[in-house]
Protein backbone atom coordinates (compact mmCIF):
# COMPACT_ATOMS: atom_id res chain seq x y z
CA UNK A 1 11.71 2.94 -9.05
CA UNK A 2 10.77 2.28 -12.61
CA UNK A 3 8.41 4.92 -14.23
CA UNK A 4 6.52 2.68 -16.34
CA UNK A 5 3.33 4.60 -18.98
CA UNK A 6 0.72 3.55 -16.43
CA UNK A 7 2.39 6.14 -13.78
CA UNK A 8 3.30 8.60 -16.04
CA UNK A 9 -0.30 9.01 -16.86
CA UNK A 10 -1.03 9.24 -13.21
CA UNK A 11 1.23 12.03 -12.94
CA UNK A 12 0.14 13.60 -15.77
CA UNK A 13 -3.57 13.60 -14.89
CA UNK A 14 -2.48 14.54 -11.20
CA UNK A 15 -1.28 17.84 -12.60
CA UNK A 16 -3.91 18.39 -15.12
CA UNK A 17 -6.31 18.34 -11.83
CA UNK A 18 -4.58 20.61 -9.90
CA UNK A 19 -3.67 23.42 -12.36
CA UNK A 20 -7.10 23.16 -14.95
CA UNK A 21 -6.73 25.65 -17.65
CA UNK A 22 -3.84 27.96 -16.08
CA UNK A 23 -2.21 27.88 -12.48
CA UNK A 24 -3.77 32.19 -12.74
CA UNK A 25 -2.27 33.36 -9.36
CA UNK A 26 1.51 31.69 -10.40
CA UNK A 27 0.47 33.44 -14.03
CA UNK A 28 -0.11 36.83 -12.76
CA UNK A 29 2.14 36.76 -10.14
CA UNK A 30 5.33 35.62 -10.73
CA UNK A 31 7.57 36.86 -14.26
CA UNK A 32 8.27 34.43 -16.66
CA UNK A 33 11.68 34.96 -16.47
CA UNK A 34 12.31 34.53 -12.75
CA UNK A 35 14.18 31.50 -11.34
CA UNK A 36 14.28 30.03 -8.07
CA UNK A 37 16.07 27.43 -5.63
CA UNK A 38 13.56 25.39 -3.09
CA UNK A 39 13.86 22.68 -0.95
CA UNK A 40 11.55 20.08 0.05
CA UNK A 41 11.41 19.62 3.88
CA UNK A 42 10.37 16.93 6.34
CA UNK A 43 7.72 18.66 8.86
CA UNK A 44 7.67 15.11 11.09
CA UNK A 45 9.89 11.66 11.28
CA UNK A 46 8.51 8.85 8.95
CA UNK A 47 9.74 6.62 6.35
CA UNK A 48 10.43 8.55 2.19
CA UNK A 49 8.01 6.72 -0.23
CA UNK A 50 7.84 8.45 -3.49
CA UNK A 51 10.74 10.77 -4.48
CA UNK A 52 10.96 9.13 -7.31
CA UNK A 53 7.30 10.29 -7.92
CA UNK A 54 8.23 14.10 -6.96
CA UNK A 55 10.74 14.49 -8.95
CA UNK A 56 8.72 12.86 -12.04
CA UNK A 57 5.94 16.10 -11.31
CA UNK A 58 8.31 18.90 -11.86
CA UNK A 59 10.09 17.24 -14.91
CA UNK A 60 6.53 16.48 -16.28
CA UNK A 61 6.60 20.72 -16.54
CA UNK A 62 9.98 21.01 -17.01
CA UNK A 63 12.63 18.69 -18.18
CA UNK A 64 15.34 21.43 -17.40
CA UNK A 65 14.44 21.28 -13.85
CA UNK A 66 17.48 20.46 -11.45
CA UNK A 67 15.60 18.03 -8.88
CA UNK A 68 18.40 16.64 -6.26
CA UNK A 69 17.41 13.99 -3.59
CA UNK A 70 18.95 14.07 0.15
CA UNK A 71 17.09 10.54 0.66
CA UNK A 72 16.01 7.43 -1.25
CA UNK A 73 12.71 5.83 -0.68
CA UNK A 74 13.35 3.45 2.02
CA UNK A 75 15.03 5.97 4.35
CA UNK A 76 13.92 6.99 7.37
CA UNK A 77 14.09 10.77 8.29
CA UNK A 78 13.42 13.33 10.88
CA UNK A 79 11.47 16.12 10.99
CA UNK A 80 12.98 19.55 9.14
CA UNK A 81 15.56 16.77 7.52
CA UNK A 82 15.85 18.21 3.47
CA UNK A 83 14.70 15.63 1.43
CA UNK A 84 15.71 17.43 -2.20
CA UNK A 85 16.80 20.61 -3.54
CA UNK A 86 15.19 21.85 -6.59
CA UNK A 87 16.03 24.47 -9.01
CA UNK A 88 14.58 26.24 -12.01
CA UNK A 89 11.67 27.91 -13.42
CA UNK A 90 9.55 29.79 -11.01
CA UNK A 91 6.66 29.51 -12.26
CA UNK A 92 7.21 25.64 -12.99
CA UNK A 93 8.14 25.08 -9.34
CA UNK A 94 5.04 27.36 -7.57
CA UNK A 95 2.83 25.28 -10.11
CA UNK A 96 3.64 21.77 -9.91
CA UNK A 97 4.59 21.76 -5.98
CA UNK A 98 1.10 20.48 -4.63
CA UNK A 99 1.11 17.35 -6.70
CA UNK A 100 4.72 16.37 -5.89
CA UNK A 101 3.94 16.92 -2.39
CA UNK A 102 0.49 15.34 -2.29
CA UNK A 103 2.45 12.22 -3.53
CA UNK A 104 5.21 12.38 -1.24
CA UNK A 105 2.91 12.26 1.53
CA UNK A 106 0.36 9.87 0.81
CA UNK A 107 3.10 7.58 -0.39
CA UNK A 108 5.24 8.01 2.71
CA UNK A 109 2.54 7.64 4.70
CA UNK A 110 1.65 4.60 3.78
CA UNK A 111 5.13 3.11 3.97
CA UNK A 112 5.35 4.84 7.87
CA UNK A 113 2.73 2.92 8.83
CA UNK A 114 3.56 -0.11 7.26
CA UNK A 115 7.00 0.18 8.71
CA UNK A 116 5.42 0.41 12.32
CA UNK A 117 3.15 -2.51 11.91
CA UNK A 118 6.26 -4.89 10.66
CA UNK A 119 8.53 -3.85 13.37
CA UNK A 120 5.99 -5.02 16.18
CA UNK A 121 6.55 -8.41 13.92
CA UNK A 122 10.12 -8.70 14.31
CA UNK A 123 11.13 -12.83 15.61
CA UNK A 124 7.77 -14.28 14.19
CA UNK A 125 6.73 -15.50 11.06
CA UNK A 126 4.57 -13.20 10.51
CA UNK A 127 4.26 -11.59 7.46
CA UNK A 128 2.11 -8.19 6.95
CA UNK A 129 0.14 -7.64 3.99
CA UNK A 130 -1.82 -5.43 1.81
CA UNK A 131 -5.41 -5.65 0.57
CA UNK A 132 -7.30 -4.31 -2.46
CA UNK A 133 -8.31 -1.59 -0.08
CA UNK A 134 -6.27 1.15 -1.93
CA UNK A 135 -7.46 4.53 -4.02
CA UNK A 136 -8.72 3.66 -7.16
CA UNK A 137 -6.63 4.21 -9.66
CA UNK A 138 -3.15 4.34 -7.67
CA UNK A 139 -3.01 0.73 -6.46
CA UNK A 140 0.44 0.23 -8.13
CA UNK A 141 2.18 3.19 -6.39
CA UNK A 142 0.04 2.89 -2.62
CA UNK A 143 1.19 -0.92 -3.39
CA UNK A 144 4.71 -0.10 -4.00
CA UNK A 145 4.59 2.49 -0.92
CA UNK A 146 3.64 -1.06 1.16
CA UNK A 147 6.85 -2.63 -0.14
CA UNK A 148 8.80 0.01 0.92
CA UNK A 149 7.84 -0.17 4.25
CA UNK A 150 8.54 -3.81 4.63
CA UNK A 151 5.26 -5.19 4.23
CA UNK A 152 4.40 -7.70 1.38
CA UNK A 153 1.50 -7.08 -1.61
CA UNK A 154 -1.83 -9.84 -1.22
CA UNK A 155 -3.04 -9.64 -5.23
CA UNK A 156 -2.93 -7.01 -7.26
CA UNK A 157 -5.85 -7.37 -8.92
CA UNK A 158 -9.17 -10.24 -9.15
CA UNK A 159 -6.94 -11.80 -11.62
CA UNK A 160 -4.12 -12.60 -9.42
CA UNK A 161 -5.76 -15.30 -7.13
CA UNK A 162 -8.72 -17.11 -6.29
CA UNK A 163 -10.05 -15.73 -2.67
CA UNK A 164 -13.41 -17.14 -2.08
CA UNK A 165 -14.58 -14.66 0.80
CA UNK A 166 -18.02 -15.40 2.45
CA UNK A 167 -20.15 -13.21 -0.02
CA UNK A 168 -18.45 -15.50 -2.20
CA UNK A 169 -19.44 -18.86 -0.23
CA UNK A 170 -23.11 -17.76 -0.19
CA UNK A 171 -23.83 -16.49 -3.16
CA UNK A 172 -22.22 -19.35 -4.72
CA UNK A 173 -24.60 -21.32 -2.77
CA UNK A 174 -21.70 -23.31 -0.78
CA UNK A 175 -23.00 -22.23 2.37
CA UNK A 176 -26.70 -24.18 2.92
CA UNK A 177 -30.12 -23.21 4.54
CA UNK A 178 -29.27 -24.22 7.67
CA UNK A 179 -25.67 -22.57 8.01
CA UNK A 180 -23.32 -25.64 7.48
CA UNK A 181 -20.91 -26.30 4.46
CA UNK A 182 -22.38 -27.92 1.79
CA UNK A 183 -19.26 -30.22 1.63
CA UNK A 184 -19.62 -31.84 -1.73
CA UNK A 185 -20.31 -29.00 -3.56
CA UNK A 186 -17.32 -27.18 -2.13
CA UNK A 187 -15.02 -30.67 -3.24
CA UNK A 188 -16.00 -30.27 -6.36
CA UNK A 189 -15.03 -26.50 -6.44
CA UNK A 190 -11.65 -26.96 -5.14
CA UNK A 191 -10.95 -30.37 -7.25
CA UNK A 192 -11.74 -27.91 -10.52
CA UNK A 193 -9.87 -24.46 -9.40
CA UNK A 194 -7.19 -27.16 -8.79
CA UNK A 195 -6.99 -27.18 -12.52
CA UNK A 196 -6.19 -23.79 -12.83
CA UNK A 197 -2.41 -23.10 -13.84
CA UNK A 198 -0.59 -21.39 -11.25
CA UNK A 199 -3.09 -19.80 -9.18
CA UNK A 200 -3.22 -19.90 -5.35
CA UNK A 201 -6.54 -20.84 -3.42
CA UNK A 202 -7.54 -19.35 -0.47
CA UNK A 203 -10.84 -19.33 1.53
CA UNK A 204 -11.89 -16.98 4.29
CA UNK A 205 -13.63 -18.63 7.74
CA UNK A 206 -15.55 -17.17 10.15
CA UNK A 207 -15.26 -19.68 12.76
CA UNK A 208 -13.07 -22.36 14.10
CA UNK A 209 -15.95 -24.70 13.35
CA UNK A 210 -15.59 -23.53 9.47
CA UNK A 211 -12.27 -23.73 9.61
CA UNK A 212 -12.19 -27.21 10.48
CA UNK A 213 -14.63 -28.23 7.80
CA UNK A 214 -12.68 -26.14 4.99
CA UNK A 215 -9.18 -26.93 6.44
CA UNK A 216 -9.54 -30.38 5.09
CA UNK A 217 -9.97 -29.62 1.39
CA UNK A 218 -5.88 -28.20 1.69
CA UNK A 219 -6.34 -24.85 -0.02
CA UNK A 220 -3.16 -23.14 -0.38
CA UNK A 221 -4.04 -20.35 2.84
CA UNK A 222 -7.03 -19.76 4.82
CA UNK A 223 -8.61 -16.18 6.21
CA UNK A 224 -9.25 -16.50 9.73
CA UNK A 225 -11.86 -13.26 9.94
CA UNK A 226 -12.26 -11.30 12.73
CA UNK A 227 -10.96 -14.43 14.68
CA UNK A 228 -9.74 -13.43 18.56
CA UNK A 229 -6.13 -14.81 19.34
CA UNK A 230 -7.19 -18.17 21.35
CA UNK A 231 -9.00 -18.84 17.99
CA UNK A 232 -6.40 -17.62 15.98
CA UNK A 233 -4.09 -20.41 18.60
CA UNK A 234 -6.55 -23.24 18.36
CA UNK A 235 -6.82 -22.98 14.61
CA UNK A 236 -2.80 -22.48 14.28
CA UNK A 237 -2.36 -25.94 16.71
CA UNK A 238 -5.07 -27.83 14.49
CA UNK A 239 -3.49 -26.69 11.23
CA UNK A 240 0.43 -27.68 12.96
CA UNK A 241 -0.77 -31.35 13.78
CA UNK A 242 -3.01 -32.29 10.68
CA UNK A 243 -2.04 -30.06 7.92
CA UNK A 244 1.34 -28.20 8.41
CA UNK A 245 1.59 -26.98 4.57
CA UNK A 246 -1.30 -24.83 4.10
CA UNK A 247 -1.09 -21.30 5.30
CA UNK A 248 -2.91 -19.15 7.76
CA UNK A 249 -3.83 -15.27 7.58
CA UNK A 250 -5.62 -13.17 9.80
CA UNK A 251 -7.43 -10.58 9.23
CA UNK A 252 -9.82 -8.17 10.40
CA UNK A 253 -9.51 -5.55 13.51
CA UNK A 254 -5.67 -5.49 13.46
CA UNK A 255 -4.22 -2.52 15.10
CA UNK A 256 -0.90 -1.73 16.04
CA UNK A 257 -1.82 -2.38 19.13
CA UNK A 258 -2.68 -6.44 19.29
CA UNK A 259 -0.42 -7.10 15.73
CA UNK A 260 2.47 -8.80 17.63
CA UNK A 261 -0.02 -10.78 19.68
CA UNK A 262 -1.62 -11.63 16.38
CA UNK A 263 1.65 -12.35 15.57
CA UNK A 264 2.67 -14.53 18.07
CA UNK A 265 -0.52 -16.59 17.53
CA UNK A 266 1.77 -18.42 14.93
CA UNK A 267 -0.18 -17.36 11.50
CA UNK A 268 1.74 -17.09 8.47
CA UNK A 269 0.59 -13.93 7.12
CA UNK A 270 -1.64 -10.69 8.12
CA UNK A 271 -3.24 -8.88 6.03
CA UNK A 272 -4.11 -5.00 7.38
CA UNK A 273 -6.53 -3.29 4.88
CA UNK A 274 -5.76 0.18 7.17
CA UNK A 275 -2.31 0.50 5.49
CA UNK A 276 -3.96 2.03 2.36
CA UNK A 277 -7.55 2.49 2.89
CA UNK A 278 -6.54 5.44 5.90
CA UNK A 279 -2.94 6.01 6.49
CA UNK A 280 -1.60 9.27 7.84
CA UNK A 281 -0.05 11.57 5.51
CA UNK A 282 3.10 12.57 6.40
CA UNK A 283 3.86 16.62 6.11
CA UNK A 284 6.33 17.79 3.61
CA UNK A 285 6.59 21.76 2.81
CA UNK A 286 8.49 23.31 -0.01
CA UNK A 287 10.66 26.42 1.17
CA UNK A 288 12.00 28.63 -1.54
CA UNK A 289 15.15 29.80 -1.07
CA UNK A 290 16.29 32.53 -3.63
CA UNK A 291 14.46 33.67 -6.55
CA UNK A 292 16.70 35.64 -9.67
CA UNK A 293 15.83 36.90 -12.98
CA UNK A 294 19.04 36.50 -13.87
CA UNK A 295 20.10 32.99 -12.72
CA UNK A 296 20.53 29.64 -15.06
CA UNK A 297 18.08 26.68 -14.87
């Protein structure tokens, strides 16, 4: 993975949270001439996101650090598995070993999870997706965690794509008095985002009675929301026989439990705003292992 400024920053204001003025107990505790070996271990199975990430933290204190990696992201693992060794400055190590961790297992996390929703996809078309449901701040890396779990990234920012969602549709006044489309206004939308250069249009329904009015206008995909799976079917069927080249997503309410029925439906894409909004960190400890006054960094 490719450390680019904008996650170096990250890193660096990670640390600057965690250890304010002075890291006082590591201060008064530990001589500043003391070395040590540690390990980072696996406390449960799940899927690395993030070494990368770790080992930027303790070189962020400490460019002498000796950080070796047992796994690359991307690898699954088991619990106690070592996932690095690292080596150097006590005080370093005992100071910067929350934030490398904290990454590690938000990042891997996400990339578990994401892992577990894409295998319960395996011989559809499915594909599962992210949303802008991420931490402020670290959309790049929670992103990036997605990837690594198999999953695919919706846009990356506003500027990416144009998504008109329902707040969007009624506040935009597409969506009349009486609850019906307000068809010519929404033909002239769509004839000038057309315009745009290279940027994908996709509207979110509500019903298959919406879908069929927007289906019409060919935008590149359409949201089905919170649609059940015969909807999810009689939308995929309609879209099949009259327009086979624009795409479908679901979204809304998708569990691990209905995401290969979901999938099955026939939609092209699902998009699961869970993966980053609430994964499950995965536990990683730090073990020293010896600790010398004497020994080299």
């Amino acid at each position: 993975m490719r450390l680019s400024r904008d996650i170096r920053l990250i890193i660096k204001k990670g640390l600057q949270e965690d250890i304010g003025h002075e890291d006082i107990t590591t201060l008064f505790t530990i001589p500043y001439h003391f070395k040590t070996e540690s390990e980072i271990l696996a406390k449960e199975d799940g899927i690395l996101c993030g070494i990368e990430i770790a080992r930027a933290v303790f070189k962020e204190r400490d460019r002498n650090v000796i950080f070796k990696t047992f796994k690359k992201d991307g690898n699954s693992f088991k619990a106690e598995d070592r996932i690095a060794y690292i080596k150097g400055d006590a005080r370093v190590i005992l100071s910067a070993e929350r934030v490398a961790l904290n990454f590690l297992s938000l990042f891997s996390g996400i990339a578990s999870i994401t892992a577990k929703f894409v295998s319960q996809t395996k011989g559809t078309p499915a594909k599962i997706l992210d949303t802008r449901k991420t931490t402020p701040g670290l959309r790049v890396l929670e992103k990036y965690a997605v990837k690594i779990g198999g999953g695919y990234n919706h846009r990356k920012s506003l500027g990416d794509a144009i998504l008109m969602k329902d707040n969007h549709l009624r506040a935009g006044r597409f969506i009349r008095e009486d609850g019906r489309l307000d068809e010519i206004r929404m033909a002239k939308c769509i004839s000038y985002l057309r315009t745009l250069p290279s940027k994908k249009i996709e509207i979110e329904v509500e019903s298959l009675d919406d879908f069929k009015a927007i289906v019409k206008y060919k935008p590149d995909v359409i949201m089905l929301d919170n649609f059940n799976i015969l909807g999810m079917r009689k939308a995929v069927k309609f879209r099949n026989k009259y327009f086979p080249r624009v795409k479908l997503e679901a979204s809304g309410g998708v569990r691990l439990e209905n995401v290969r029925k979901i999938a099955k439906s026939g939609v092209d894409y699902i998009s699961i705003g869970s993966l980053t909004h609430s994964p499950k960190a995965i536990d990683f400890s730090l073990e020293i292992i010896t600790t010398n006054k004497n020994s080299e960094s």
